[in-house]
PDB file of N, CA and C in Angstrom:
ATOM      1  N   UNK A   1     -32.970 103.655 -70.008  1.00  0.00           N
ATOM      2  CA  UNK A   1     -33.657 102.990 -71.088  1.00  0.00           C
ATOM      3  C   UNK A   1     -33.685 103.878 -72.321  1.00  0.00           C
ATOM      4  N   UNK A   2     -34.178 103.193 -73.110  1.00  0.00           N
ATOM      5  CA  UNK A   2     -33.839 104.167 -75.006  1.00  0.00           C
ATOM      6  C   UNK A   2     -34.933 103.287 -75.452  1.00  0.00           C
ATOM      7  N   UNK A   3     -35.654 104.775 -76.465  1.00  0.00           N
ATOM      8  CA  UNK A   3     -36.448 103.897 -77.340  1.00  0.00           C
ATOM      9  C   UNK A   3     -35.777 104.487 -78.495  1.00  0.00           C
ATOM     10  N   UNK A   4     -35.755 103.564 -79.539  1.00  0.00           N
ATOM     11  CA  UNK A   4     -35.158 103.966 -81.188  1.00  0.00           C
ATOM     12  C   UNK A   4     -36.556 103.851 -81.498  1.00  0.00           C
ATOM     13  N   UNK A   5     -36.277 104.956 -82.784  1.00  0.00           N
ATOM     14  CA  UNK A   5     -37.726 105.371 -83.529  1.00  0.00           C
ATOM     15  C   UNK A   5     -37.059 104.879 -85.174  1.00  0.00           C
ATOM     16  N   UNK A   6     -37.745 103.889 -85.834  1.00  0.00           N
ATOM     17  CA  UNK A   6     -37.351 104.531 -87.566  1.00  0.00           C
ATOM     18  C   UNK A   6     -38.244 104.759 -88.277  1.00  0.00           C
ATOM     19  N   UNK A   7     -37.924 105.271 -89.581  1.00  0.00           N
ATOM     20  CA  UNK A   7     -39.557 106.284 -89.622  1.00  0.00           C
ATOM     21  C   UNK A   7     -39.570 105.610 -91.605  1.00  0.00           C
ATOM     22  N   UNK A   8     -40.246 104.882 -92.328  1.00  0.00           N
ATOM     23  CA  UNK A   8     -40.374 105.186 -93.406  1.00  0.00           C
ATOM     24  C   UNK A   8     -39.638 106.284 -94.398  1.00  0.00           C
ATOM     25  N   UNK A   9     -39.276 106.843 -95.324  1.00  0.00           N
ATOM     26  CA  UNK A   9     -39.183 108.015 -95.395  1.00  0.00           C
ATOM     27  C   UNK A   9     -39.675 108.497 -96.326  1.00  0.00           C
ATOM     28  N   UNK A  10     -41.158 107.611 -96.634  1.00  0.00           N
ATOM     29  CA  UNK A  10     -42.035 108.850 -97.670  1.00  0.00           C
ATOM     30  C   UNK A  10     -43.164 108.924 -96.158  1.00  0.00           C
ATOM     31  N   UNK A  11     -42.759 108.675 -94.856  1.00  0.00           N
ATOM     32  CA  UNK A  11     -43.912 109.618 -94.198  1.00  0.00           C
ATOM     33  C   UNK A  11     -43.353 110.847 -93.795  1.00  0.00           C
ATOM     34  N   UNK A  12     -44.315 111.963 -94.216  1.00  0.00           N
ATOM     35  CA  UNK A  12     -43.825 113.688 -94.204  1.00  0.00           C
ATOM     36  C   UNK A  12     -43.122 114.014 -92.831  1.00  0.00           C
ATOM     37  N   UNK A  13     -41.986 114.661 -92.996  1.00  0.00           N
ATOM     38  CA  UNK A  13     -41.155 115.065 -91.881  1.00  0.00           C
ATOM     39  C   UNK A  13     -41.897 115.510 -90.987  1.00  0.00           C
ATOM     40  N   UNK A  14     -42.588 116.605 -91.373  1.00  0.00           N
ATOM     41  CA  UNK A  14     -43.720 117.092 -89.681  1.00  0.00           C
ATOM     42  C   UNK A  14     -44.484 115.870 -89.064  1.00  0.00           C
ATOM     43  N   UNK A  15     -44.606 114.876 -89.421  1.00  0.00           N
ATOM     44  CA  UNK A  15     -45.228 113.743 -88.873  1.00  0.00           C
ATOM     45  C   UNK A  15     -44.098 112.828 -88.309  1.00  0.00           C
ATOM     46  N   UNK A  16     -42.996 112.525 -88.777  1.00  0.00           N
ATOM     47  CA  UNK A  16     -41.729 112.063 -87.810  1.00  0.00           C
ATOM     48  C   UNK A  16     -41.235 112.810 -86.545  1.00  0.00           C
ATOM     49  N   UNK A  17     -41.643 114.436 -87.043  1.00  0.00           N
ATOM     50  CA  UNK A  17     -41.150 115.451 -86.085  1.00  0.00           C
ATOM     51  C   UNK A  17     -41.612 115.110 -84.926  1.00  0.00           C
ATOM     52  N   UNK A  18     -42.899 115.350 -84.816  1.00  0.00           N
ATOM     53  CA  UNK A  18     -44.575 114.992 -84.163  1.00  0.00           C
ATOM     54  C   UNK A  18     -44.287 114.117 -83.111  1.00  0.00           C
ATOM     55  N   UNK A  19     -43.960 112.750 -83.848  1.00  0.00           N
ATOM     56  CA  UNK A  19     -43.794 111.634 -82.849  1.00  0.00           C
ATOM     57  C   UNK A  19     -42.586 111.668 -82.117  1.00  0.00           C
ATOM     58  N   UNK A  20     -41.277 111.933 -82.936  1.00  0.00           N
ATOM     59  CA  UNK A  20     -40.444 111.988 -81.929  1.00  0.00           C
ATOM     60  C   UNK A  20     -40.349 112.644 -81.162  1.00  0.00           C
ATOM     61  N   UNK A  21     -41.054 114.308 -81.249  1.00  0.00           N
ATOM     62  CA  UNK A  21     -41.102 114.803 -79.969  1.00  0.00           C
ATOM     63  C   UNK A  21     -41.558 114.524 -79.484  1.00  0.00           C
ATOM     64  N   UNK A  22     -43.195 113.616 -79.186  1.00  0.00           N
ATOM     65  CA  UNK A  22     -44.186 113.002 -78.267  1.00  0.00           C
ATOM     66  C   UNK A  22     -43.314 111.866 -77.888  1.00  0.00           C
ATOM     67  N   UNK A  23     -42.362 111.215 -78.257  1.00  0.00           N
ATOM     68  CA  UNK A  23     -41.988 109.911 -77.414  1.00  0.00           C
ATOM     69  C   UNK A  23     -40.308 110.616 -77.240  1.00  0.00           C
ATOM     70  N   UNK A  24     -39.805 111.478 -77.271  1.00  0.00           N
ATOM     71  CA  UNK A  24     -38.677 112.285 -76.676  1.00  0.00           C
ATOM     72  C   UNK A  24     -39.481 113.092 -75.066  1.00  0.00           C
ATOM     73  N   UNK A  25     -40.738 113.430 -74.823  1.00  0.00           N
ATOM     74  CA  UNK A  25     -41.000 114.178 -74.066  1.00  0.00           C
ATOM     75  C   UNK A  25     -41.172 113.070 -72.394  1.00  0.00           C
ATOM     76  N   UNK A  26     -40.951 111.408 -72.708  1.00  0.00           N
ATOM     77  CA  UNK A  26     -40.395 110.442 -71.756  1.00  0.00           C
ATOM     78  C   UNK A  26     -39.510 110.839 -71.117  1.00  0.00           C
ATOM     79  N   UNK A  27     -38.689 109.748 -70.198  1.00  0.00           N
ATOM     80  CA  UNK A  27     -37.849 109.991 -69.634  1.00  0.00           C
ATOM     81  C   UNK A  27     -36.780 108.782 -70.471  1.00  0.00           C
ATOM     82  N   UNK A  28     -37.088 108.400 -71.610  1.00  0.00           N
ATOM     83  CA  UNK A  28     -36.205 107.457 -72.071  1.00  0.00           C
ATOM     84  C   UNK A  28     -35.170 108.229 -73.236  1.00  0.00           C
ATOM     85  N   UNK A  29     -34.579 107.862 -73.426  1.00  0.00           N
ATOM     86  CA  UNK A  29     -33.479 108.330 -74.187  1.00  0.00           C
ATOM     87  C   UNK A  29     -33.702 108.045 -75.709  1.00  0.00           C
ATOM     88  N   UNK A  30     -34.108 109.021 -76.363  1.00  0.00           N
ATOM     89  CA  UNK A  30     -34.872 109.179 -78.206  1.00  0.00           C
ATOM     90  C   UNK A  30     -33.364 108.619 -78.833  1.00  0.00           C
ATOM     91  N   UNK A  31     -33.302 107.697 -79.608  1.00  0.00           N
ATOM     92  CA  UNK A  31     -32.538 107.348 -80.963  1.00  0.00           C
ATOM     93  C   UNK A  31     -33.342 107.204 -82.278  1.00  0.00           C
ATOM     94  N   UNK A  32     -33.335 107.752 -82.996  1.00  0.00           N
ATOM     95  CA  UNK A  32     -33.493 107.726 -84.165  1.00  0.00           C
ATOM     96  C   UNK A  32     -32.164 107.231 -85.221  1.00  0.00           C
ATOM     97  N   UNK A  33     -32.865 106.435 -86.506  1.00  0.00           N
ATOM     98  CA  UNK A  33     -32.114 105.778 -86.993  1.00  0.00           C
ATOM     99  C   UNK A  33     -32.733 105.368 -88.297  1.00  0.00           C
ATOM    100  N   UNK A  34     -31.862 105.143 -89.758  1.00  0.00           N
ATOM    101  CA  UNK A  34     -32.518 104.949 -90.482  1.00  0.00           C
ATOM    102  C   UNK A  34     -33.382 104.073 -91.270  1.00  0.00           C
ATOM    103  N   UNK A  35     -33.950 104.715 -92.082  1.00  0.00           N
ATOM    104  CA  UNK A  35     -35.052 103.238 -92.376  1.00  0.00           C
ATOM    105  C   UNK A  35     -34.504 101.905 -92.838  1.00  0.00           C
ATOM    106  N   UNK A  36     -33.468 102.247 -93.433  1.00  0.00           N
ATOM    107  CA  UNK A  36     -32.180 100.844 -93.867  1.00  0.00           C
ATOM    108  C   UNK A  36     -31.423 100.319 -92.572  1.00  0.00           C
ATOM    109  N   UNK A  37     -31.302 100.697 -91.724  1.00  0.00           N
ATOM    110  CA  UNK A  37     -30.822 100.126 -90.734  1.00  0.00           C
ATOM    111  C   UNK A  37     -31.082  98.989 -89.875  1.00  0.00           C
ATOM    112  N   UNK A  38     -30.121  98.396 -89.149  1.00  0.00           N
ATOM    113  CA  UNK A  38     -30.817  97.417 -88.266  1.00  0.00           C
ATOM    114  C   UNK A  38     -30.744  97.717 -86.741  1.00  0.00           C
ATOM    115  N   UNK A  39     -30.899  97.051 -86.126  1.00  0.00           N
ATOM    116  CA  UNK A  39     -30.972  97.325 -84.222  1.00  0.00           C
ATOM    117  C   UNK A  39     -30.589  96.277 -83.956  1.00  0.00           C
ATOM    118  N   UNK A  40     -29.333  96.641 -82.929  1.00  0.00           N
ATOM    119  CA  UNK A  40     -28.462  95.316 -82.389  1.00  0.00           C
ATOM    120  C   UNK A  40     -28.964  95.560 -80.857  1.00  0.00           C
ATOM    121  N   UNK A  41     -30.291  94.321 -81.233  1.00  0.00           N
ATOM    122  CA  UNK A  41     -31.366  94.371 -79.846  1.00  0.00           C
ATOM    123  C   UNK A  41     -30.271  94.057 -78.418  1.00  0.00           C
ATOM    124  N   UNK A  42     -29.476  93.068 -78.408  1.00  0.00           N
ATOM    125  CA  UNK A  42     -28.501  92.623 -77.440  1.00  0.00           C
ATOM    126  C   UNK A  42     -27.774  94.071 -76.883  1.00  0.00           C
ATOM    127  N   UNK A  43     -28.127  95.208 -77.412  1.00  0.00           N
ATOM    128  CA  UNK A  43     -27.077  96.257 -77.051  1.00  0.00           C
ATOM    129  C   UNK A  43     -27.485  97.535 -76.421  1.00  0.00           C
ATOM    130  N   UNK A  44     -28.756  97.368 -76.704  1.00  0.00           N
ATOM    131  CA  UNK A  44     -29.709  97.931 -75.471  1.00  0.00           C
ATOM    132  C   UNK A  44     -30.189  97.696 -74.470  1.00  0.00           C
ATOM    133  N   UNK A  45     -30.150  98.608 -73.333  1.00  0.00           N
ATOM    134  CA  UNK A  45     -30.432  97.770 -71.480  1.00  0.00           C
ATOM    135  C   UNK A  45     -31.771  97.875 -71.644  1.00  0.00           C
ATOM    136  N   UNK A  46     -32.149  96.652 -71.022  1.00  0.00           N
ATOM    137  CA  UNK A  46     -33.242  96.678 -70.383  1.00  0.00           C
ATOM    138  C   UNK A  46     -34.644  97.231 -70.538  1.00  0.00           C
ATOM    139  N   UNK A  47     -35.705  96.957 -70.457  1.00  0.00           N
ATOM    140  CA  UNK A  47     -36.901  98.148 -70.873  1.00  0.00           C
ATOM    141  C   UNK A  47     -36.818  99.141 -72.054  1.00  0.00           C
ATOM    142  N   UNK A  48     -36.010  98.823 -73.227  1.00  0.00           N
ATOM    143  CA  UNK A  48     -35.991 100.022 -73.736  1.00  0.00           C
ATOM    144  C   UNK A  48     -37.363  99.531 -75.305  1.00  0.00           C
ATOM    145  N   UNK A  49     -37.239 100.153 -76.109  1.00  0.00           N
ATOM    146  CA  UNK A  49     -38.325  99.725 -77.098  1.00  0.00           C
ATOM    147  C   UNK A  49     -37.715 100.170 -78.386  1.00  0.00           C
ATOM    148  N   UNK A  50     -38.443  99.608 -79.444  1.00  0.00           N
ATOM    149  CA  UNK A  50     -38.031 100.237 -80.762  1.00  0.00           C
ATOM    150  C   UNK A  50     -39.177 100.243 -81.591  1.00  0.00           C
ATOM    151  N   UNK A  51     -39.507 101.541 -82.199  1.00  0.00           N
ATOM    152  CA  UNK A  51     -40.553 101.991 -82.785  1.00  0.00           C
ATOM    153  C   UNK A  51     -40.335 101.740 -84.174  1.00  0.00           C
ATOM    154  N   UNK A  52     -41.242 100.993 -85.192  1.00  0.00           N
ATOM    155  CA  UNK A  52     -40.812 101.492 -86.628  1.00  0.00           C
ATOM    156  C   UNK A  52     -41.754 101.620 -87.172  1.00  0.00           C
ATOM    157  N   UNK A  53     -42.169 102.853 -87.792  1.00  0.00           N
ATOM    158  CA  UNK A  53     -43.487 103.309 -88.821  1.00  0.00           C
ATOM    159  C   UNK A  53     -43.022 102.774 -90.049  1.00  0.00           C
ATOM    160  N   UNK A  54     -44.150 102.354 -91.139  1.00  0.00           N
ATOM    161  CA  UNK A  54     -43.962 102.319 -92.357  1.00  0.00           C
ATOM    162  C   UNK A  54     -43.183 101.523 -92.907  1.00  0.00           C
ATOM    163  N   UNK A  55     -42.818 101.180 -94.311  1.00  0.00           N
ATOM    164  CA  UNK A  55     -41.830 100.300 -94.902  1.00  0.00           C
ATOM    165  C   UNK A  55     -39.910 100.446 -94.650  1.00  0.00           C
ATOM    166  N   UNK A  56     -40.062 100.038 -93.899  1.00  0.00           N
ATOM    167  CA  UNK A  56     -38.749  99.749 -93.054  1.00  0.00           C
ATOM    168  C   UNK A  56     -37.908  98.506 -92.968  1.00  0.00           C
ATOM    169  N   UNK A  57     -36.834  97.813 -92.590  1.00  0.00           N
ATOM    170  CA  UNK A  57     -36.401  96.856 -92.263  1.00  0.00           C
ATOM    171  C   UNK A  57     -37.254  96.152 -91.061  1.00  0.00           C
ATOM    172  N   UNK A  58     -37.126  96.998 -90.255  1.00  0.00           N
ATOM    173  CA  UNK A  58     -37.655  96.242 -88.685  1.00  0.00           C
ATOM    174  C   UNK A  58     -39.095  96.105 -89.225  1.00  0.00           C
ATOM    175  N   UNK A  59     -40.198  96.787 -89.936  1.00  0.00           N
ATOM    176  CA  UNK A  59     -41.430  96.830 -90.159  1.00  0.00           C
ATOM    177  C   UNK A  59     -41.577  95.257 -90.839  1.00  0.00           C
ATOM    178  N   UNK A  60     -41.080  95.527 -91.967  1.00  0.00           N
ATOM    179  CA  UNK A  60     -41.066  94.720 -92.994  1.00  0.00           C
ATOM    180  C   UNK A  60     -40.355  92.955 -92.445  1.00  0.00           C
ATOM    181  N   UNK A  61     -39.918  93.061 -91.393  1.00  0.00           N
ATOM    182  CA  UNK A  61     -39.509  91.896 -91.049  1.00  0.00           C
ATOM    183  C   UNK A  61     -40.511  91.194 -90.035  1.00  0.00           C
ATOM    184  N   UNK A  62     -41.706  92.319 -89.837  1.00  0.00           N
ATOM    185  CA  UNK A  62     -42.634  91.336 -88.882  1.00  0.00           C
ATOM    186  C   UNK A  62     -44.346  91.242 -89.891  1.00  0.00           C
ATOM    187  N   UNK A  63     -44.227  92.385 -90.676  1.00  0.00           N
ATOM    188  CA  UNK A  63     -45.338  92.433 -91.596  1.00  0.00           C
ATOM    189  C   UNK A  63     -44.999  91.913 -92.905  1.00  0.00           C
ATOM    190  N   UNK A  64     -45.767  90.837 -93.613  1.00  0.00           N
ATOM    191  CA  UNK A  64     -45.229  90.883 -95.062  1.00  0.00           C
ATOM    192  C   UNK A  64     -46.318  91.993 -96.267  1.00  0.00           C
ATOM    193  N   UNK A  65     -45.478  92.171 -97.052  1.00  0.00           N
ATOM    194  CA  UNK A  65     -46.054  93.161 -98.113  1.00  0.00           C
ATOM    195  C   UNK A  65     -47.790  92.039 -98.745  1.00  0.00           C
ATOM    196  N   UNK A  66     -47.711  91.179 -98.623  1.00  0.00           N
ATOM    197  CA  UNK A  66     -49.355  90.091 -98.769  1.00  0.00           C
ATOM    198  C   UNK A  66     -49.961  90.510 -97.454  1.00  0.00           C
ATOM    199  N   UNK A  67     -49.548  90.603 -96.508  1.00  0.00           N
ATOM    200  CA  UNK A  67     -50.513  91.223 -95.913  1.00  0.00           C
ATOM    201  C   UNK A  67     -51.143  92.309 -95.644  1.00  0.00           C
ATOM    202  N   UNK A  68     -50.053  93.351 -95.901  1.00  0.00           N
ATOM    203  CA  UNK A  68     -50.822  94.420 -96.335  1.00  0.00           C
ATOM    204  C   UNK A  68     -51.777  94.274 -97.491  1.00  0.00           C
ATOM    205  N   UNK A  69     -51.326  93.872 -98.384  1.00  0.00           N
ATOM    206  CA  UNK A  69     -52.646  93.628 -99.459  1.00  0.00           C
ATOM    207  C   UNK A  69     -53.883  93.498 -99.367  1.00  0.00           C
ATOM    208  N   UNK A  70     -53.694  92.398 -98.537  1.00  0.00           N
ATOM    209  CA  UNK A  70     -55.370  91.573 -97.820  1.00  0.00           C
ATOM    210  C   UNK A  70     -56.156  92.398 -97.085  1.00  0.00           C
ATOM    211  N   UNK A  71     -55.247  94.215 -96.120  1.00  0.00           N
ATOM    212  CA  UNK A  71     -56.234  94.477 -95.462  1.00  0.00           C
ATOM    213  C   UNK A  71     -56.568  95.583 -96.242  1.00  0.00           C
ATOM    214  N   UNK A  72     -56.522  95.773 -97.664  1.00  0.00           N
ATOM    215  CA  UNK A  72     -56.584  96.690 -98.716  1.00  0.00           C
ATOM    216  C   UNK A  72     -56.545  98.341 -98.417  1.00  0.00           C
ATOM    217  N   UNK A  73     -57.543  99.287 -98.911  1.00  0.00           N
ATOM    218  CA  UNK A  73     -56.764 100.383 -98.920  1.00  0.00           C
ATOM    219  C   UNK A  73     -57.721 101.116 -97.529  1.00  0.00           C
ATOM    220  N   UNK A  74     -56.764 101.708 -96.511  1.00  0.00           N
ATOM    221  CA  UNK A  74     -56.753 102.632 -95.146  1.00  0.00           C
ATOM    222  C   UNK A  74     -56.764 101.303 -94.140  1.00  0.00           C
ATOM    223  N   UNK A  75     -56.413 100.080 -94.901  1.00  0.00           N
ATOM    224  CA  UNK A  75     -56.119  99.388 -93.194  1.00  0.00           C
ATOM    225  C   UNK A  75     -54.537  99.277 -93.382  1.00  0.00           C
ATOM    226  N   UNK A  76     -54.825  98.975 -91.945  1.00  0.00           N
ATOM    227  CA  UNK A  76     -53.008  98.453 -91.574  1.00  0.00           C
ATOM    228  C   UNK A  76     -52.830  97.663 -90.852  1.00  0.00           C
ATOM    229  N   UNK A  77     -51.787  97.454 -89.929  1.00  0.00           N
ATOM    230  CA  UNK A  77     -51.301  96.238 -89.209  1.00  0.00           C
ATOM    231  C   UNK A  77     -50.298  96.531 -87.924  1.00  0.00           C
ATOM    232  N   UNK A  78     -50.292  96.114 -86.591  1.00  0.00           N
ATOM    233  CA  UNK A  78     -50.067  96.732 -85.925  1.00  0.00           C
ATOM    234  C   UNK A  78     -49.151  95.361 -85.518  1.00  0.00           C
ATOM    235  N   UNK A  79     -47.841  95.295 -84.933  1.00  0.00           N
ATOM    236  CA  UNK A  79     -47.053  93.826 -84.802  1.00  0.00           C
ATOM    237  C   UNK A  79     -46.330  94.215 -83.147  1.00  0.00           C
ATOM    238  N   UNK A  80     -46.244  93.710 -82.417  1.00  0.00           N
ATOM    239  CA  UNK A  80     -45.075  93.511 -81.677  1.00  0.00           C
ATOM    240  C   UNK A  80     -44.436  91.921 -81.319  1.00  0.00           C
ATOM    241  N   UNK A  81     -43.668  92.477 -81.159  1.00  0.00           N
ATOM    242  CA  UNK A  81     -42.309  91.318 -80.725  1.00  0.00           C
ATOM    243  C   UNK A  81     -41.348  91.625 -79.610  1.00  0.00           C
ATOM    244  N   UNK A  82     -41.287  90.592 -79.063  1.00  0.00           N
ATOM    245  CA  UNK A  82     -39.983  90.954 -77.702  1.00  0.00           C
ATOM    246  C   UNK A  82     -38.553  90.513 -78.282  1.00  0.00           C
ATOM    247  N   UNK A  83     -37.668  91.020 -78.112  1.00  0.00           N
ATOM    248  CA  UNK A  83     -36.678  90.801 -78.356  1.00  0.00           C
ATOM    249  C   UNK A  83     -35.193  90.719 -77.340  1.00  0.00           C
ATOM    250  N   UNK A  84     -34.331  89.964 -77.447  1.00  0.00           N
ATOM    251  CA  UNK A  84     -33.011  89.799 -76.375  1.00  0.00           C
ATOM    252  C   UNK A  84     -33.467  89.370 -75.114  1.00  0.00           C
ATOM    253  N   UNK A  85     -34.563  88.022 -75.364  1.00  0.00           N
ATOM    254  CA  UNK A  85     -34.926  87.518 -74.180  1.00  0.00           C
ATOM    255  C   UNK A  85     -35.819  88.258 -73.397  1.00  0.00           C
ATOM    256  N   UNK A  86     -36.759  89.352 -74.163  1.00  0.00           N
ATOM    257  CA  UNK A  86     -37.813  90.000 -73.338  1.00  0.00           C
ATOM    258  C   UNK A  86     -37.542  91.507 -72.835  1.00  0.00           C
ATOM    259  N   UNK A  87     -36.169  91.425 -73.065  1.00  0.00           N
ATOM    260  CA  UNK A  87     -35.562  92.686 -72.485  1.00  0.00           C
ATOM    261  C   UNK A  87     -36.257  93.660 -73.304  1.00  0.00           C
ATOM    262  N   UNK A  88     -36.310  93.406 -74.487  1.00  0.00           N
ATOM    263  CA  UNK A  88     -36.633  95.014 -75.386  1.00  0.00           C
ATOM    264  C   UNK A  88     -37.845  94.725 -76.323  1.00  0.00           C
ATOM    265  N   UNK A  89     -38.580  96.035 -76.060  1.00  0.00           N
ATOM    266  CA  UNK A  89     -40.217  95.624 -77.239  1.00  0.00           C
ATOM    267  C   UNK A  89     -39.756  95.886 -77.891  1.00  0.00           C
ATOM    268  N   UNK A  90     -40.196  95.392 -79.801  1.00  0.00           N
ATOM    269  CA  UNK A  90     -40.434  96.067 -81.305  1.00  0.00           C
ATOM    270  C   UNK A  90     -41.847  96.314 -80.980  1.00  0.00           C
ATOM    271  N   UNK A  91     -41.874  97.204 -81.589  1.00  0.00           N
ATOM    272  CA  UNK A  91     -43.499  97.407 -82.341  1.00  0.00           C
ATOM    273  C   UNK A  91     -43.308  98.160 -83.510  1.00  0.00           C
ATOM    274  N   UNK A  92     -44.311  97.518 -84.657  1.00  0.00           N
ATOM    275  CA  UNK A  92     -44.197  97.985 -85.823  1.00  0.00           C
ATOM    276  C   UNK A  92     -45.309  98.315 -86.586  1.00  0.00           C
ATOM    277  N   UNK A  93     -45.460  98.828 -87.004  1.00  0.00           N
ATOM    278  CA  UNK A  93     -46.838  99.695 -87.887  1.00  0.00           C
ATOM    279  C   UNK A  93     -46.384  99.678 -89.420  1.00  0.00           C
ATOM    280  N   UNK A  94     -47.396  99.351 -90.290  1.00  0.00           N
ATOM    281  CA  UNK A  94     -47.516  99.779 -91.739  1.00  0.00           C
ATOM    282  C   UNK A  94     -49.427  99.663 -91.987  1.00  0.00           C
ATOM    283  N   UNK A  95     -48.875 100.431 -92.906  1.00  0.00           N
ATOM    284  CA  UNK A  95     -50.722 100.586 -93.589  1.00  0.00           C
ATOM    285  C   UNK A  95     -50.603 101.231 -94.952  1.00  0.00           C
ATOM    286  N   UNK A  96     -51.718 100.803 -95.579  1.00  0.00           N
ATOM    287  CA  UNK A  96     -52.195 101.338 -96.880  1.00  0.00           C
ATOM    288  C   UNK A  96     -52.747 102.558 -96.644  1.00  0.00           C
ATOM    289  N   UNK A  97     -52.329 103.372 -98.024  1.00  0.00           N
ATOM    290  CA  UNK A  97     -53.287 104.720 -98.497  1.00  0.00           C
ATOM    291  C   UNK A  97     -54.647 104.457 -98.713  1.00  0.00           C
ATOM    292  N   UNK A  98     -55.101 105.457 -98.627  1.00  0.00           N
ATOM    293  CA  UNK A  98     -57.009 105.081 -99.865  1.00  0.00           C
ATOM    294  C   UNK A  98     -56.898 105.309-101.097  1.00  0.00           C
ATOM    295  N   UNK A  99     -57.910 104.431-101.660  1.00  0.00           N
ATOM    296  CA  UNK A  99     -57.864 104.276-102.795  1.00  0.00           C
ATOM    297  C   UNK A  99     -58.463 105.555-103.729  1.00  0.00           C
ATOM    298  N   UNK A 100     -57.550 106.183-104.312  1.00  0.00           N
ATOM    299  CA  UNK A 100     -58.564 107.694-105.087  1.00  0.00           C
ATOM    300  C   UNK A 100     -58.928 107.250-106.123  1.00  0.00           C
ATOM    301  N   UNK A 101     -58.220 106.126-106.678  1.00  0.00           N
ATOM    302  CA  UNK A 101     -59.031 105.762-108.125  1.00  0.00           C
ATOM    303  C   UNK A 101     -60.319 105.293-107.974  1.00  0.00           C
ATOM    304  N   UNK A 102     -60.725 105.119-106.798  1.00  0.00           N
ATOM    305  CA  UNK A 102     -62.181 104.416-106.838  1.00  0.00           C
ATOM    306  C   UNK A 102     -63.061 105.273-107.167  1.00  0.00           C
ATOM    307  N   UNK A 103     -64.070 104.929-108.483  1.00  0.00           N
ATOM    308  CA  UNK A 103     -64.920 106.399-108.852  1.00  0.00           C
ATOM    309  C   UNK A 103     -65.910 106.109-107.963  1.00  0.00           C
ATOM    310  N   UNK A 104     -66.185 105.193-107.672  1.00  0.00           N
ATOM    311  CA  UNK A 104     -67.448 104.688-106.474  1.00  0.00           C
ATOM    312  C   UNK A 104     -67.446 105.288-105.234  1.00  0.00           C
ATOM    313  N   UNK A 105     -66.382 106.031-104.746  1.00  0.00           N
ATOM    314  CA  UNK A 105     -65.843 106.162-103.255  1.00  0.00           C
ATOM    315  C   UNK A 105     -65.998 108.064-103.588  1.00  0.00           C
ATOM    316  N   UNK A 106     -66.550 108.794-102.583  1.00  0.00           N
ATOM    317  CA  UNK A 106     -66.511 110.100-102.257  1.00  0.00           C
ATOM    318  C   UNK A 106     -65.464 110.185-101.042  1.00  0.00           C
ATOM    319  N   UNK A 107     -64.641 110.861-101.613  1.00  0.00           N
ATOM    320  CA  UNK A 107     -63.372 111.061-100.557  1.00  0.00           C
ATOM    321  C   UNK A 107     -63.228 112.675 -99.794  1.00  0.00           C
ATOM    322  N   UNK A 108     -63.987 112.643 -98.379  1.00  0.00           N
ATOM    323  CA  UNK A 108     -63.836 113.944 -97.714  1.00  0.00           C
ATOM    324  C   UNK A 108     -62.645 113.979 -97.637  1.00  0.00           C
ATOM    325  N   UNK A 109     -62.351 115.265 -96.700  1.00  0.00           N
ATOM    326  CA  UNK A 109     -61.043 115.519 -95.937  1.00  0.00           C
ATOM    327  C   UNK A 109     -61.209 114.869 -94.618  1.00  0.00           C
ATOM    328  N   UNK A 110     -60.219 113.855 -94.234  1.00  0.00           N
ATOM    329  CA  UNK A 110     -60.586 112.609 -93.619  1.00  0.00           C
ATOM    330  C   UNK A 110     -59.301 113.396 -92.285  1.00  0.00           C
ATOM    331  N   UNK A 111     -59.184 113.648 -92.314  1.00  0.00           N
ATOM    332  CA  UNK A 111     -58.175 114.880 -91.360  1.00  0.00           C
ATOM    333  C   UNK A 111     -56.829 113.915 -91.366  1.00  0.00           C
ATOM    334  N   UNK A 112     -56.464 113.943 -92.220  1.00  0.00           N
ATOM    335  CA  UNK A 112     -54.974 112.989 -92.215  1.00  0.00           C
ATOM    336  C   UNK A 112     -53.841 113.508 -91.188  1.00  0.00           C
ATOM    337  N   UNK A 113     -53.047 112.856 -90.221  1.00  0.00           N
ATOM    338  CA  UNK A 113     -52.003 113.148 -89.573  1.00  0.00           C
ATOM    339  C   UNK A 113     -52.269 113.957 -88.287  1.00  0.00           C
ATOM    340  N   UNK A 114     -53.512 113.112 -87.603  1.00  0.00           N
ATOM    341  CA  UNK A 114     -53.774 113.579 -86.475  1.00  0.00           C
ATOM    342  C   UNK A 114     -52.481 113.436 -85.296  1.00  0.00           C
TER     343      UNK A 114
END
């Protein structure tokens, strides 16, 4: 089995690093691939998955950019989909920043990139 990872690419490399080593440390076989790319789901066996953080093709094809809107700034949206008849998960993630222009809002160090 293989999971493909694609990663946004304004999220910071040590945070792509991060995950792909946490989902390389499986027993499934890590592909990485780029954020313009597509996945020819039919061409992967069985059980395998495909990860996509952030504004991506695969992201962007299960989230629309209005919905991010609606869940405004530090929410996000979490999607899956089966694909090639069940054989293979998507799951896809996007989310908003916080808002710093808000003069109303006191912004700690919120520990970003746990």
């Amino acid at each position: 089995q293989v999971v493909v990872v694609q990663y946004d690419p304004s999220i910071p490399i040590e945070v792509q690093n991060q995950l792909s080593n946490l989902v390389g440390s499986s027993s499934y076989t890590l592909q990485s691939i780029l954020y313009n790319q597509t996945v020819q789901f039919d061409s992967l066996p069985a059980g395998s998955f495909v990860l996509s953080f952030g504004n991506t093709n695969l992201t962007n094809s299960l989230i629309s950019q209005q919905e991010l809107l609606d869940v405004g700034p530090e929410g996000f949206i979490v999607r899956s989909q089966e694909e090639n008849g069940g054989k293979v998960l998507l799951l896809v993630t996007n989310g908003n920043s916080q808002n710093n222009l808000d003069p109303f809002v006191v912004y700690n160090n919120i520990g970003l990139h746990y």
